[in-house]
Protein backbone atom coordinates (compact mmCIF):
# COMPACT_ATOMS: atom_id res chain seq x y z
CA UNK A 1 9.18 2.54 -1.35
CA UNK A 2 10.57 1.23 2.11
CA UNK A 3 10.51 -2.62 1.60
CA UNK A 4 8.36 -3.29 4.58
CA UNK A 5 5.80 -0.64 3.68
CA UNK A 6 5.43 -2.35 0.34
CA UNK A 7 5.09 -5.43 1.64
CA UNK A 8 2.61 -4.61 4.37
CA UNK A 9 0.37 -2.92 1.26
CA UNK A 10 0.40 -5.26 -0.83
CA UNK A 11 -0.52 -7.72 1.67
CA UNK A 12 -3.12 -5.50 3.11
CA UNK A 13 -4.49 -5.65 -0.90
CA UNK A 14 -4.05 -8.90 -1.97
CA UNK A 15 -2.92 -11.00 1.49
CA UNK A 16 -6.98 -12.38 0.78
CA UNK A 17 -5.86 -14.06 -2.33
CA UNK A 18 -3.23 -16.20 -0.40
CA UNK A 19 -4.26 -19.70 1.35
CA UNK A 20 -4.62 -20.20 5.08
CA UNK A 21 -1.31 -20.81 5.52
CA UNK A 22 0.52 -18.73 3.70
CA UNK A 23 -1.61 -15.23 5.14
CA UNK A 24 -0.69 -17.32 8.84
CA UNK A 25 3.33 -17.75 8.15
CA UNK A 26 3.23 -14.19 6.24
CA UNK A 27 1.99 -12.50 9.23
CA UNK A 28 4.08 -13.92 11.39
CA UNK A 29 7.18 -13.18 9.52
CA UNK A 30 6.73 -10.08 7.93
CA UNK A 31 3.74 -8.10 9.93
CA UNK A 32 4.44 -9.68 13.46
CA UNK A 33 8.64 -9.66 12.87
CA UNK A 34 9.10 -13.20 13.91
CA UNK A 35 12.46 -14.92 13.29
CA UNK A 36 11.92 -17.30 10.23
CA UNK A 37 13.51 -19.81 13.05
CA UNK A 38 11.07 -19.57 15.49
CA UNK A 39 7.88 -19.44 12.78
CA UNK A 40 9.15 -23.14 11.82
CA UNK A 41 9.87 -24.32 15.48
CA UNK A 42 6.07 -23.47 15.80
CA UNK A 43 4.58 -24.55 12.86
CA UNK A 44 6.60 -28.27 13.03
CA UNK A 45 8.69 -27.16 9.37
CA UNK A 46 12.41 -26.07 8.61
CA UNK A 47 13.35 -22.91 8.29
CA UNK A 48 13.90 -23.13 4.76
CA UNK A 49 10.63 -23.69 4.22
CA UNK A 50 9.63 -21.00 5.85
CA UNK A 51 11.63 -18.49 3.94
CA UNK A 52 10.74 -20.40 0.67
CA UNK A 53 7.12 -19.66 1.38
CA UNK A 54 7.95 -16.10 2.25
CA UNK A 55 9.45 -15.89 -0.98
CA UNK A 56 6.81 -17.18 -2.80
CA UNK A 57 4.12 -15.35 -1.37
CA UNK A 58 6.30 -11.90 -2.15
CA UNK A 59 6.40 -13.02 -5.84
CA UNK A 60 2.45 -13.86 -5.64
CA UNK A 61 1.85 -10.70 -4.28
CA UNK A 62 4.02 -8.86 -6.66
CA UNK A 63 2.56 -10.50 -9.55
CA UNK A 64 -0.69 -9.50 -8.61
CA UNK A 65 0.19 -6.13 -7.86
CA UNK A 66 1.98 -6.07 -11.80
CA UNK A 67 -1.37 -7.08 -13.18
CA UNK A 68 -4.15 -5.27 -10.92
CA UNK A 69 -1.77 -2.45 -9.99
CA UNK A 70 -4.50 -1.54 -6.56
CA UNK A 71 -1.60 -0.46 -4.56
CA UNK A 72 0.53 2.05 -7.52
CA UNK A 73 -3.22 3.91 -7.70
CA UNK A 74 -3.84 3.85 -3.96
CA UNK A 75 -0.36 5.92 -3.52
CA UNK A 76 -1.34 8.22 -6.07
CA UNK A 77 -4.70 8.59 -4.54
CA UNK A 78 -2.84 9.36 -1.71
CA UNK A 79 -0.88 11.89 -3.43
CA UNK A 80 -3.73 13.77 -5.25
CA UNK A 81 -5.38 14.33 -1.80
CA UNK A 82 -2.46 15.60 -0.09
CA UNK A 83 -2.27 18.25 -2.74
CA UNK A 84 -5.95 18.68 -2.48
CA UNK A 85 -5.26 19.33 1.41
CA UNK A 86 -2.27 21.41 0.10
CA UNK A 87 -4.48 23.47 -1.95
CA UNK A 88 -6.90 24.00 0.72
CA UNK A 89 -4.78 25.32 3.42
CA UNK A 90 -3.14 27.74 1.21
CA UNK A 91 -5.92 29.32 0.39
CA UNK A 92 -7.83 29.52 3.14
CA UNK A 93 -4.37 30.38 5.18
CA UNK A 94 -3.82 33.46 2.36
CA UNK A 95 -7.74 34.58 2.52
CA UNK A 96 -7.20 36.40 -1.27
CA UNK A 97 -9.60 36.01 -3.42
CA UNK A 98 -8.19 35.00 -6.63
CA UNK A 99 -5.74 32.61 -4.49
CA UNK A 100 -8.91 31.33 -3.63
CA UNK A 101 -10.46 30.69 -7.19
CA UNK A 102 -7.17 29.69 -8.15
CA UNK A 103 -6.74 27.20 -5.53
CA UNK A 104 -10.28 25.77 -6.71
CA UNK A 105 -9.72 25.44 -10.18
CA UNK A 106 -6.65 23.15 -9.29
CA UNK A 107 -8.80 21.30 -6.72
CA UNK A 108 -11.37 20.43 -9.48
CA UNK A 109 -8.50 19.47 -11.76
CA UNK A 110 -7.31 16.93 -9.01
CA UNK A 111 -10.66 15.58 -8.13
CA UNK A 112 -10.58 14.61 -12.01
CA UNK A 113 -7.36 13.02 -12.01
CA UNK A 114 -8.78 10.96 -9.19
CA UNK A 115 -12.29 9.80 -10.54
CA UNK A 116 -10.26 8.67 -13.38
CA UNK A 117 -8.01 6.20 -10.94
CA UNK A 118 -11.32 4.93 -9.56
């Protein structure tokens, strides 16, 4: 996964479970591309501390997502609907009949797999 992608999900999951500050400096730097530079001329601290608490929050983050793992289901969630969607245009695009059942069974299969994420 694209490093900023991952970052932006698993702040968009667990970015809550940071402090006031850290969510603040986070956005800034990661969300709202800020140079770690400027984020410390504005906030009154050095720029290593800046990318120290960047840092820190990615390993918070990370742990969190080791333990809970809210962002590895939401891609596969993801995933099993696109195939869903997959499913549905083919059969509906091919109009036969026992594409049609087919494409059902596989849909109910899927819709499994995904109550069992939830």
């Amino acid at each position: 996964m694209e490093k900023l992608l991952e970052q932006t999900l698993l702040f968009d999951f667990y970015g809550e479970l940071l402090t006031e500050h850290q969510k603040q400096i986070y956005e800034e730097v990661v969300l709202d591309d800020y140079s770690l530079s400027e984020v410390a001329q504005d906030r009154g601290i050095t720029r290593q501390g800046v990318h120290d608490l960047i840092k820190r929050c990615n390993k918070i983050l990370a742990d969190y997502e080791e333990k809970l793992h809210l962002v590895e289901k939401f891609m596969n969630i993801q995933r099993l609907v696109a195939d869903i969607e997959d499913c549905a245009a083919t059969s509906i695009k091919e109009g036969d009949k026992t594409n049609y059942e087919e494409a059902m069974k596989k849909i109910k299969n899927i819709s499994e797999e995904i109550r069992k994420e939830i």
